[in-house]
Protein backbone atom coordinates (compact mmCIF):
# COMPACT_ATOMS: atom_id res chain seq x y z
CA UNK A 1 0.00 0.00 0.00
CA UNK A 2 1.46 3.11 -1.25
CA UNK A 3 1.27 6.38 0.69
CA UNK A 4 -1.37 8.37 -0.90
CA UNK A 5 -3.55 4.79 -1.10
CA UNK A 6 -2.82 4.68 2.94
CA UNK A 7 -4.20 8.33 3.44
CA UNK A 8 -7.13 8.13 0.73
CA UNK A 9 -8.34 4.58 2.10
CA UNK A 10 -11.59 5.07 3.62
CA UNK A 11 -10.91 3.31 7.44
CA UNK A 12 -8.14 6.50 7.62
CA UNK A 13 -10.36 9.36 6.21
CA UNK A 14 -10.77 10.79 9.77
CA UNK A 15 -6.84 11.25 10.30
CA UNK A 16 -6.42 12.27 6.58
CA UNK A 17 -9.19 15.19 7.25
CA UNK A 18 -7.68 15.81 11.02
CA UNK A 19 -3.98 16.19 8.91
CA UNK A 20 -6.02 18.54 6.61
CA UNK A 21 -7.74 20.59 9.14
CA UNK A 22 -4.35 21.43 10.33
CA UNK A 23 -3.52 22.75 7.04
CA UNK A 24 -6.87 24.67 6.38
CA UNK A 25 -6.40 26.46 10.05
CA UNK A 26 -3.00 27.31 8.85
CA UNK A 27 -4.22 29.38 6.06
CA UNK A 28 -6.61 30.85 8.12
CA UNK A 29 -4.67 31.88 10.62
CA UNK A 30 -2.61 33.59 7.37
CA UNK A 31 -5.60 35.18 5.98
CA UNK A 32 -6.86 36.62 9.06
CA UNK A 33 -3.45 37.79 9.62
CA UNK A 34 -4.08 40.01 6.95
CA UNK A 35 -7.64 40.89 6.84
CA UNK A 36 -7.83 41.33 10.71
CA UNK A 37 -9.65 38.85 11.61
CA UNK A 38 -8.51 36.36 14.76
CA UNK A 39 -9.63 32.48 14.44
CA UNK A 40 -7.23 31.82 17.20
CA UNK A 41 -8.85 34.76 19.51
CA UNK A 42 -12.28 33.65 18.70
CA UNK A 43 -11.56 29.91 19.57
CA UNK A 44 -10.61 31.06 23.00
CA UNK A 45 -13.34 33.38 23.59
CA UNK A 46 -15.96 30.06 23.00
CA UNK A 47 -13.75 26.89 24.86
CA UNK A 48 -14.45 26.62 27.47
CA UNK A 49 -17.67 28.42 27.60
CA UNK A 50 -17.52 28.35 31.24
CA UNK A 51 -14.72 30.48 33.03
CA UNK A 52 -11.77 28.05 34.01
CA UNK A 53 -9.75 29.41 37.23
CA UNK A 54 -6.82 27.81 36.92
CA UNK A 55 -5.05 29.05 40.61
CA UNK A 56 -8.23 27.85 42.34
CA UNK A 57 -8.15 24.39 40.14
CA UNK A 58 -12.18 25.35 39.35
CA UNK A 59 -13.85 24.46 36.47
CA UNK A 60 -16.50 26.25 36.78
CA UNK A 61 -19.93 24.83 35.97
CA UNK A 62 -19.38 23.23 32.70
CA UNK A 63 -18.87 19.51 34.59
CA UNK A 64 -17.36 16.57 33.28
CA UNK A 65 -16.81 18.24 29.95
CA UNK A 66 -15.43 21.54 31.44
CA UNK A 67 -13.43 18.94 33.45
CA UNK A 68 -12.17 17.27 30.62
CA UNK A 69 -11.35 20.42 29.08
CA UNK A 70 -9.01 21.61 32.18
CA UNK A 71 -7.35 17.97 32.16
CA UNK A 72 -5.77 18.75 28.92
CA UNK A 73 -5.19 22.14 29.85
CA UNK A 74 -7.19 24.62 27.85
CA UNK A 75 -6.95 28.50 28.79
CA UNK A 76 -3.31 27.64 30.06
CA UNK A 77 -2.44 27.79 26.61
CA UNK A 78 -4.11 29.54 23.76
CA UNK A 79 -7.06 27.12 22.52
CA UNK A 80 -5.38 27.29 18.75
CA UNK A 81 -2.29 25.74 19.57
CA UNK A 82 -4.42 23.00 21.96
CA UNK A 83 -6.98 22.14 18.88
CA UNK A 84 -3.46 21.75 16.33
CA UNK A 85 -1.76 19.75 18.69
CA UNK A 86 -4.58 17.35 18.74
CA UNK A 87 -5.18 17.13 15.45
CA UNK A 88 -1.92 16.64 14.52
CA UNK A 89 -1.00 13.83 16.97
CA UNK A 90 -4.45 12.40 16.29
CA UNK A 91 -4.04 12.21 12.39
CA UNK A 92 -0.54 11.18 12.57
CA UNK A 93 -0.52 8.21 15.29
CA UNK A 94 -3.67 6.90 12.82
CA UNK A 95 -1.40 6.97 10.04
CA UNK A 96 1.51 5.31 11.71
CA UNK A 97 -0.96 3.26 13.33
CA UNK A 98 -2.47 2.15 10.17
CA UNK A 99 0.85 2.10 8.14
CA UNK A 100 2.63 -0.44 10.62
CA UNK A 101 -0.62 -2.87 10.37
CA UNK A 102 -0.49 -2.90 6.85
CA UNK A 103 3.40 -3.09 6.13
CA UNK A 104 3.44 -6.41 9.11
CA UNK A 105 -0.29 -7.89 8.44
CA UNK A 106 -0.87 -6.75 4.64
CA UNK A 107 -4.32 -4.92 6.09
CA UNK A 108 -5.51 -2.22 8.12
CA UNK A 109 -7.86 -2.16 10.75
CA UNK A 110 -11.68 -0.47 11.08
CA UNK A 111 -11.79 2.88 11.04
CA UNK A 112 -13.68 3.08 14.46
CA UNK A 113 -11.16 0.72 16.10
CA UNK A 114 -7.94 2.85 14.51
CA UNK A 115 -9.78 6.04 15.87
CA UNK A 116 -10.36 5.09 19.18
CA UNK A 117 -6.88 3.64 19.61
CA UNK A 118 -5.10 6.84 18.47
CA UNK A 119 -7.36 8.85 21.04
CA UNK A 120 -5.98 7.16 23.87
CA UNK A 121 -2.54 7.22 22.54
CA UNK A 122 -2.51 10.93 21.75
CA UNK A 123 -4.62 12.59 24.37
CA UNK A 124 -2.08 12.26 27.02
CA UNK A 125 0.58 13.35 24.50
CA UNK A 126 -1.53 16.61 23.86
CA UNK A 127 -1.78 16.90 27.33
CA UNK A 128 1.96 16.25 28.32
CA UNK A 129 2.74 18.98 25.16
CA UNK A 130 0.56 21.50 26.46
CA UNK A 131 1.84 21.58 29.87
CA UNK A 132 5.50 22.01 28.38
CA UNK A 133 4.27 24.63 26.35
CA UNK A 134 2.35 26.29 29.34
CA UNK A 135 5.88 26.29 31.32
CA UNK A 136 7.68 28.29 28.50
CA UNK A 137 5.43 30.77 27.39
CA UNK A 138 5.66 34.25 28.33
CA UNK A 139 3.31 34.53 31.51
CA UNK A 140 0.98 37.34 30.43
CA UNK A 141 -0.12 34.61 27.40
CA UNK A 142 -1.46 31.93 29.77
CA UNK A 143 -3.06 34.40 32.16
CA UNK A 144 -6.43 33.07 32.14
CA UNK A 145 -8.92 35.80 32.42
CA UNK A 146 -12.47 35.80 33.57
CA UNK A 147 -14.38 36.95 30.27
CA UNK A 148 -17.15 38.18 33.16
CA UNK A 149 -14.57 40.85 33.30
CA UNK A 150 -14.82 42.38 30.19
CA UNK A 151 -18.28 44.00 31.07
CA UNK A 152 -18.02 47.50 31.41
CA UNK A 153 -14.87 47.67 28.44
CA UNK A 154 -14.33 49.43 25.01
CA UNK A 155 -14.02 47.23 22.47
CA UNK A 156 -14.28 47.63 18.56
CA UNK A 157 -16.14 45.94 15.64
CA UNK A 158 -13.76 43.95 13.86
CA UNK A 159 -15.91 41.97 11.15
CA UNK A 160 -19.41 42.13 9.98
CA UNK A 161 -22.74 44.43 10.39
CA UNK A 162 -23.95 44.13 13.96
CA UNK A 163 -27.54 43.84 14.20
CA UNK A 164 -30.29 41.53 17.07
CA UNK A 165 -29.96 38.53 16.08
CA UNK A 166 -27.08 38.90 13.64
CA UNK A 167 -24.00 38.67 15.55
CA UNK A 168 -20.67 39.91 14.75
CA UNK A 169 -17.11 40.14 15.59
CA UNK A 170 -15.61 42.06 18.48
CA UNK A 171 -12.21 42.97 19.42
CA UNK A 172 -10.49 44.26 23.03
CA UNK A 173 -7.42 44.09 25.05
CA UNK A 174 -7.01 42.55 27.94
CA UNK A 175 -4.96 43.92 31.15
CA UNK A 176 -1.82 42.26 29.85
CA UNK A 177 -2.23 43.55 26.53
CA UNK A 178 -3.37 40.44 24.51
CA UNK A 179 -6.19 40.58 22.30
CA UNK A 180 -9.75 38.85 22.44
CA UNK A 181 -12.22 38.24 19.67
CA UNK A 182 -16.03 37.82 20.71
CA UNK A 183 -19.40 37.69 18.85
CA UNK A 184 -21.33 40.58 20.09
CA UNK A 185 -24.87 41.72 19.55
CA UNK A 186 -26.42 45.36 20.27
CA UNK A 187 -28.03 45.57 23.52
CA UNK A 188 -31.07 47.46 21.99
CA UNK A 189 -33.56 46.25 19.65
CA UNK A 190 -33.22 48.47 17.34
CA UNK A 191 -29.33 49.40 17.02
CA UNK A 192 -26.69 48.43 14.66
CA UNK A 193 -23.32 48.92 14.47
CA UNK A 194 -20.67 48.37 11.80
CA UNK A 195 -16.90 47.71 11.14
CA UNK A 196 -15.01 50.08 12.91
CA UNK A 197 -17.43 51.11 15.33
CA UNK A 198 -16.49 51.20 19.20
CA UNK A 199 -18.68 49.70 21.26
CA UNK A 200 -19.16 49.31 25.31
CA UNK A 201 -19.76 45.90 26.47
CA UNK A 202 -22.96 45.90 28.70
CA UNK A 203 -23.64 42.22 29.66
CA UNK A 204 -22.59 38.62 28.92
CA UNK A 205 -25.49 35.82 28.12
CA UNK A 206 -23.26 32.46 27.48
CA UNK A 207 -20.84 33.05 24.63
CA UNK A 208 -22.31 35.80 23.30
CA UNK A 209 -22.09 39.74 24.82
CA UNK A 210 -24.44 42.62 24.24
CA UNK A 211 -23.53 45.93 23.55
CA UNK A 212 -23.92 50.03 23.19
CA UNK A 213 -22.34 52.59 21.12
CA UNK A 214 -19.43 53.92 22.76
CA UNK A 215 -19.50 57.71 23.75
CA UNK A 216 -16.20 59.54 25.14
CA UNK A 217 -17.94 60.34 28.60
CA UNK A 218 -18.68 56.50 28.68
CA UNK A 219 -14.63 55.53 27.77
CA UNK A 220 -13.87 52.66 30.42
CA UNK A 221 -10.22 51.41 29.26
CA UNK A 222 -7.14 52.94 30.43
């Protein structure tokens, strides 16, 4: 079995698209580069959508899921790098996995069984990478931050025409400097706001915060 017939065979499609979502967030992360917009900042304004303090070891309300979340370390490092590391060791121990079966038995194994194998195998390396990670980086990018916080802040409309029930894109700075994306809606019924716009942030319902038009007398940020 050739290499392209290993990645295109359909028991390894889910580590073939896992490999390729690595690639797609790549160019992404290049586009928004240039047109402004953050996939990387919005991931960690959604995951976990409960507030993880990390000093306290509390994971909030989000239970066994926002506990699984804190196991492999999620707002200690930014959720972009978590979600690439995963993919990558994912797609790649099913490949290797896969590869090794067929170069000693001549066959692969179900897709299901392959899957499940490489989660256990690569969780704990995602885990064990994100911790290293956690250790090196600078110390204002793994303070976690309460996004409860951010009521009462300036922030600006970064992408898309803010309307009720048509969310868009938000951007602010944090007390250390580093930037969040959020989707934001106005506050009242009947506003709208569009790229460019500043914004206060009134309230938080879930993921999503409401918002007014930002006056000078009503400035907030330092």
């Amino acid at each position: 079995m050739t290499v392209i017939e290993l990645f295109l065979a359909p028991e390894n499609i889910a580590f073939s698209v896992a490999l390729g979502l690595v690639i797609a967030i790549g160019v992404l992360e290049g586009i928004g580069a240039v047109v402004g917009f953050a996939l990387s900042g919005l991931l960690d304004s959604i995951f976990p959508e409960a507030d993880i303090d990390l000093d306290a070891g509390d994971v909030g309300d989000s239970g066994a899921f926002g506990e699984f979340l804190s196991w492999l370390r999620f707002r200690e490092v930014p959720v972009i790098v978590i979600m690439i590391a995963f993919l990558t060791a994912f797609g790649l121990t099913g490949i290797v996995f896969q590869g090794v079966l067929a170069a000693i038995l001549g066959s692969t194994v179900n897709g299901f069984v392959a899957s499940i194998s490489s989660l256990l195998i690569c969780l704990p390396v995602v885990r064990f990478f994100a911790g290293v990670l956690a250790k090196i980086m600078p110390k204002d990018e793994t303070s976690a931050v309460k996004t409860d916080s951010f009521v009462g802040h300036s922030a600006k409309v970064v992408l898309g025409t803010m309307g009720r029930g048509n969310p868009a894109q938000i951007k602010l700075a944090d007390q250390f400097g580093q930037d969040h994306y959020f989707m934001a809606e106005p506050d009242m019924d009947d506003a709208s706001f569009n790229q460019g716009d500043d914004v206060i942030i009134v309230r938080k319902e879930q993921a999503l915060f409401y918002v007014i038009a930002n006056t000078k007398e009503f400035m907030t940020d330092d």
